[in-house]
N, C-alpha and C. Protein backbone atom coordinates (compact mmCIF):
# COMPACT_ATOMS: atom_id res chain seq x y z
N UNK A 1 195.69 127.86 79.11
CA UNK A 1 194.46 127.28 78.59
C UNK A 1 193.48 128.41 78.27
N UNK A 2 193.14 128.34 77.01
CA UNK A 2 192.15 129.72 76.63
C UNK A 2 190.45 129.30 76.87
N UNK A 3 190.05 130.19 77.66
CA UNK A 3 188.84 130.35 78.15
C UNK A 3 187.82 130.08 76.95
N UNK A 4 186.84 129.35 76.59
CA UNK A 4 185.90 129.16 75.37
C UNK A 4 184.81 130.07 75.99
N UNK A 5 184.21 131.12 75.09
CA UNK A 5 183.19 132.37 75.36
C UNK A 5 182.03 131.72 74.44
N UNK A 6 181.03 131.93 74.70
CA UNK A 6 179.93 131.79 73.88
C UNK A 6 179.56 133.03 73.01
N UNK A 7 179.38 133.30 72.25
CA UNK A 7 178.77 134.79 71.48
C UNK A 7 176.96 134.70 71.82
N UNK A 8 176.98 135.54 71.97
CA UNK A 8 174.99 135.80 72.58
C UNK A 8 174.35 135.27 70.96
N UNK A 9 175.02 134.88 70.43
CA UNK A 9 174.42 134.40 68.85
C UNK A 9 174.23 132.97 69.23
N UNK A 10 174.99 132.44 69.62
CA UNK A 10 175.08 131.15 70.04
C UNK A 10 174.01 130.77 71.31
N UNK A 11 174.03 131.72 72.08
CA UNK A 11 173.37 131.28 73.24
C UNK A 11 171.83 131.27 73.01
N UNK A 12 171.36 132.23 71.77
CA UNK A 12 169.76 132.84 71.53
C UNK A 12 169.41 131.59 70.96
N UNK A 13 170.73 130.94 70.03
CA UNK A 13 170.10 130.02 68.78
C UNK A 13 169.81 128.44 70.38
N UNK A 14 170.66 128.54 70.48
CA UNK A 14 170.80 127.51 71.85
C UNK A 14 169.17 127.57 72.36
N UNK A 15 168.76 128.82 72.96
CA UNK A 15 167.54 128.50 73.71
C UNK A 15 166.60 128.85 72.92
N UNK A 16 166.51 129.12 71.22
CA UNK A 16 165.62 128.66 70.38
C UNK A 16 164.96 127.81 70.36
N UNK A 17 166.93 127.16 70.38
CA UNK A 17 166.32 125.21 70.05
C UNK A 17 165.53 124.76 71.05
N UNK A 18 165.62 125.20 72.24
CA UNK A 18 164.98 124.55 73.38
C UNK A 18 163.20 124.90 73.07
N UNK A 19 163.12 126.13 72.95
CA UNK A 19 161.93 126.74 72.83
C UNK A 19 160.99 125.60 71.68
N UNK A 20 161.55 125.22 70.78
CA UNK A 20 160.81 125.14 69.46
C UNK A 20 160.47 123.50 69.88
N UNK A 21 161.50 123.09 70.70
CA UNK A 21 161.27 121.77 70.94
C UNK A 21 160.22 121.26 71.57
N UNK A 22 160.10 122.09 72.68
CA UNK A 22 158.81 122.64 73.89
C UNK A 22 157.62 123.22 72.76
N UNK A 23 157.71 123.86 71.82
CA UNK A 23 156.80 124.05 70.77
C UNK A 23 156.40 122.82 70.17
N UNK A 24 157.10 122.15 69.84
CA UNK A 24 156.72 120.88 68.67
C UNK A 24 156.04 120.13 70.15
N UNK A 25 156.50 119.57 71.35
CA UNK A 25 155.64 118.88 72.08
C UNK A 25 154.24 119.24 72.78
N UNK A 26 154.43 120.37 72.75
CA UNK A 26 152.73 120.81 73.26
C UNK A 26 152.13 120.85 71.89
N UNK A 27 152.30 120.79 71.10
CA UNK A 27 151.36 120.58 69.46
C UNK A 27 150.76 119.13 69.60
N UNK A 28 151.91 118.61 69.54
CA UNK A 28 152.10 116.83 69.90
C UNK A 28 151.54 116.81 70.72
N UNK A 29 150.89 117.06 71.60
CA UNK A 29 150.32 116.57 72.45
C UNK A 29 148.72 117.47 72.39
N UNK A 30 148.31 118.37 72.21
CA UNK A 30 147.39 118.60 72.06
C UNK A 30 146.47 118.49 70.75
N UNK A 31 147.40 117.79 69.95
CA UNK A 31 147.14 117.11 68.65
C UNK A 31 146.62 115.70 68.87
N UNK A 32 147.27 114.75 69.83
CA UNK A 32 147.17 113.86 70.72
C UNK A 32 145.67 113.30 71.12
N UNK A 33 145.72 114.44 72.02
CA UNK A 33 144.30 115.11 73.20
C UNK A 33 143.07 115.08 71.90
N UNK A 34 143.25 116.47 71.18
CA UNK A 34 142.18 116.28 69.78
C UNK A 34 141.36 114.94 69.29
N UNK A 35 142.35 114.28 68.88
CA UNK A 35 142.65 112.66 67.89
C UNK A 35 141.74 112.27 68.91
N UNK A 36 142.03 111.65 70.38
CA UNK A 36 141.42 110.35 71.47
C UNK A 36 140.10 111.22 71.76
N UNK A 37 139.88 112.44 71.65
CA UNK A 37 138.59 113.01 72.05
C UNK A 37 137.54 112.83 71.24
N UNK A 38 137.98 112.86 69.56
CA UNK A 38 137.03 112.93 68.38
C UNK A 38 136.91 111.77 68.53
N UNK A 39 137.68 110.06 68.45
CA UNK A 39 137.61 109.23 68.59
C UNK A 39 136.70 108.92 69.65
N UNK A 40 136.61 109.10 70.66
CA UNK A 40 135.54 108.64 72.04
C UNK A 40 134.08 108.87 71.18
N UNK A 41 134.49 109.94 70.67
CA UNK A 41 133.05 110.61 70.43
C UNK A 41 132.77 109.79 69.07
N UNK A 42 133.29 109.62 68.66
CA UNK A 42 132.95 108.91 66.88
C UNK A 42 132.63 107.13 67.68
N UNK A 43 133.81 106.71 68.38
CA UNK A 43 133.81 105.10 67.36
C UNK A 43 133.42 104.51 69.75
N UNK A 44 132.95 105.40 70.25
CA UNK A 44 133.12 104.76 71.80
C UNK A 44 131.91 103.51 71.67
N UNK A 45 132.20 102.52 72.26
CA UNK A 45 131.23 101.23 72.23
C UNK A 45 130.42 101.33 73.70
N UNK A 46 130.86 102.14 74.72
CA UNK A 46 129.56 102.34 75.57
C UNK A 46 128.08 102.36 75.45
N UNK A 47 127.77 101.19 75.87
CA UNK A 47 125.96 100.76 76.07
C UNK A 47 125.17 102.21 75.99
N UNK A 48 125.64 102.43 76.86
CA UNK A 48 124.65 103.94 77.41
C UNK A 48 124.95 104.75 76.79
N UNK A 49 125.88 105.06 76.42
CA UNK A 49 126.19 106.02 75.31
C UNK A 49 127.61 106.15 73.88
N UNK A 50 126.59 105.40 73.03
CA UNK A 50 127.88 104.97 71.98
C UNK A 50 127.99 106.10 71.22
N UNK A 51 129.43 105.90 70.58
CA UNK A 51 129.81 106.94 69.14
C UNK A 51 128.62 107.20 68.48
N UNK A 52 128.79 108.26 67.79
CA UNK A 52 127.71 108.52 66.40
C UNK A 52 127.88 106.96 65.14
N UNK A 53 129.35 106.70 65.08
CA UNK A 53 129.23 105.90 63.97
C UNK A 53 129.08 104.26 64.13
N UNK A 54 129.28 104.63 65.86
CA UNK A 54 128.88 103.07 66.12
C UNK A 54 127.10 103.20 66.48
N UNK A 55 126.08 104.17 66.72
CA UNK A 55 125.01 103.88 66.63
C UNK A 55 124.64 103.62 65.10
N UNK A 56 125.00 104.73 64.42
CA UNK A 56 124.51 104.57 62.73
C UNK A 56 124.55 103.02 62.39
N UNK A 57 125.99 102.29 62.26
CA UNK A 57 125.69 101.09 62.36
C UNK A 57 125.03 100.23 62.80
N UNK A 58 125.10 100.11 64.01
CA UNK A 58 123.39 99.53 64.92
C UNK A 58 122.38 99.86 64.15
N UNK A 59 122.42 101.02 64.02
CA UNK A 59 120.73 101.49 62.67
C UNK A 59 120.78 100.48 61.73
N UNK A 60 122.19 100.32 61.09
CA UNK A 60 122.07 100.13 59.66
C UNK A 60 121.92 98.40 59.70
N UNK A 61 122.76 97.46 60.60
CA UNK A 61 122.37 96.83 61.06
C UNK A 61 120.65 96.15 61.30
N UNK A 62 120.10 97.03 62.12
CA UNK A 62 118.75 96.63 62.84
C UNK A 62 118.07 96.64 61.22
N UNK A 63 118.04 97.68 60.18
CA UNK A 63 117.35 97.83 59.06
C UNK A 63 117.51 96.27 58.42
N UNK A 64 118.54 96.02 58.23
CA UNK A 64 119.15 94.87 57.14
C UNK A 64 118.20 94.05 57.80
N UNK A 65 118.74 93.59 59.10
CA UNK A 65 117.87 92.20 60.01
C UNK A 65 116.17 92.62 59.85
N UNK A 66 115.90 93.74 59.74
CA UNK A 66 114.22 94.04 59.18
C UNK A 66 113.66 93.95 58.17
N UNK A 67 114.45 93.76 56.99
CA UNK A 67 114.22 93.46 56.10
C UNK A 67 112.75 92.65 55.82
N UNK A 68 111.99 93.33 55.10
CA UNK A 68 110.57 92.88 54.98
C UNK A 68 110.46 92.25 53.95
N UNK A 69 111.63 91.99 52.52
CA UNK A 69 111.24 91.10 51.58
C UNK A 69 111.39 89.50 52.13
N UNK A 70 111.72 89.32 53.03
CA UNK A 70 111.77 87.61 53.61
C UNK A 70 111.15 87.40 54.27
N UNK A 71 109.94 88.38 54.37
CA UNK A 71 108.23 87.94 55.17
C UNK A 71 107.53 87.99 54.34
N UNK A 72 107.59 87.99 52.91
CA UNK A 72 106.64 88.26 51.74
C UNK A 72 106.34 86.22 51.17
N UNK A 73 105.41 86.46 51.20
CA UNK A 73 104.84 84.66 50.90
C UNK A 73 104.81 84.73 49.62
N UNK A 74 104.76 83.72 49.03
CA UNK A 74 104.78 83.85 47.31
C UNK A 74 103.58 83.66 47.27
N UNK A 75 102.53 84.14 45.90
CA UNK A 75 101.32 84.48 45.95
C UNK A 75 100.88 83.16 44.89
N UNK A 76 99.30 82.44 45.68
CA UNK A 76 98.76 81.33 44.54
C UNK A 76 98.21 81.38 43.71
N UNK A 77 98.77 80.55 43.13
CA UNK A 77 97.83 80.44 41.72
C UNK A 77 99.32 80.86 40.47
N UNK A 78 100.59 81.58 41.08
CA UNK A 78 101.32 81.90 39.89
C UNK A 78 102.46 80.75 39.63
């Protein structure tokens, strides 16, 4: 029975693959981490302290409902 040898070509490409794989998941994952952090910070619905784009809305919101042309009386005599 003949002994199967690896060539050190084989073995480098071997723990390449391992390496790159371990590369692609810490990306993935600190790509991950990035994404849910900007998100908290953009769209979080906390009372005490909401996203930037969920206060803007509240702004934009509160403006509309303030709207001062539907307190304007129609004027007599026209």
């Amino acid at each position: 029975m003949a002994k199967l040898k690896k060539t050190s070509r084989e073995g480098i490409l071997t723990r390449q693959g391992g390496q790159i794989v371990i590369e692609y998941v810490l990306l993935l994952v600190i790509g991950v981490s990035l994404a849910m952090l900007i998100t908290s910070k953009m769209a979080s619905r906390n009372p005490d302290n909401p996203g930037f784009l969920v206060q803007k809305w509240f702004d934009i919101i509160k403006v509309i409902g303030e709207d001062l042309a539907d307190d304007l009386a129609p004027e007599a005599g026209t």
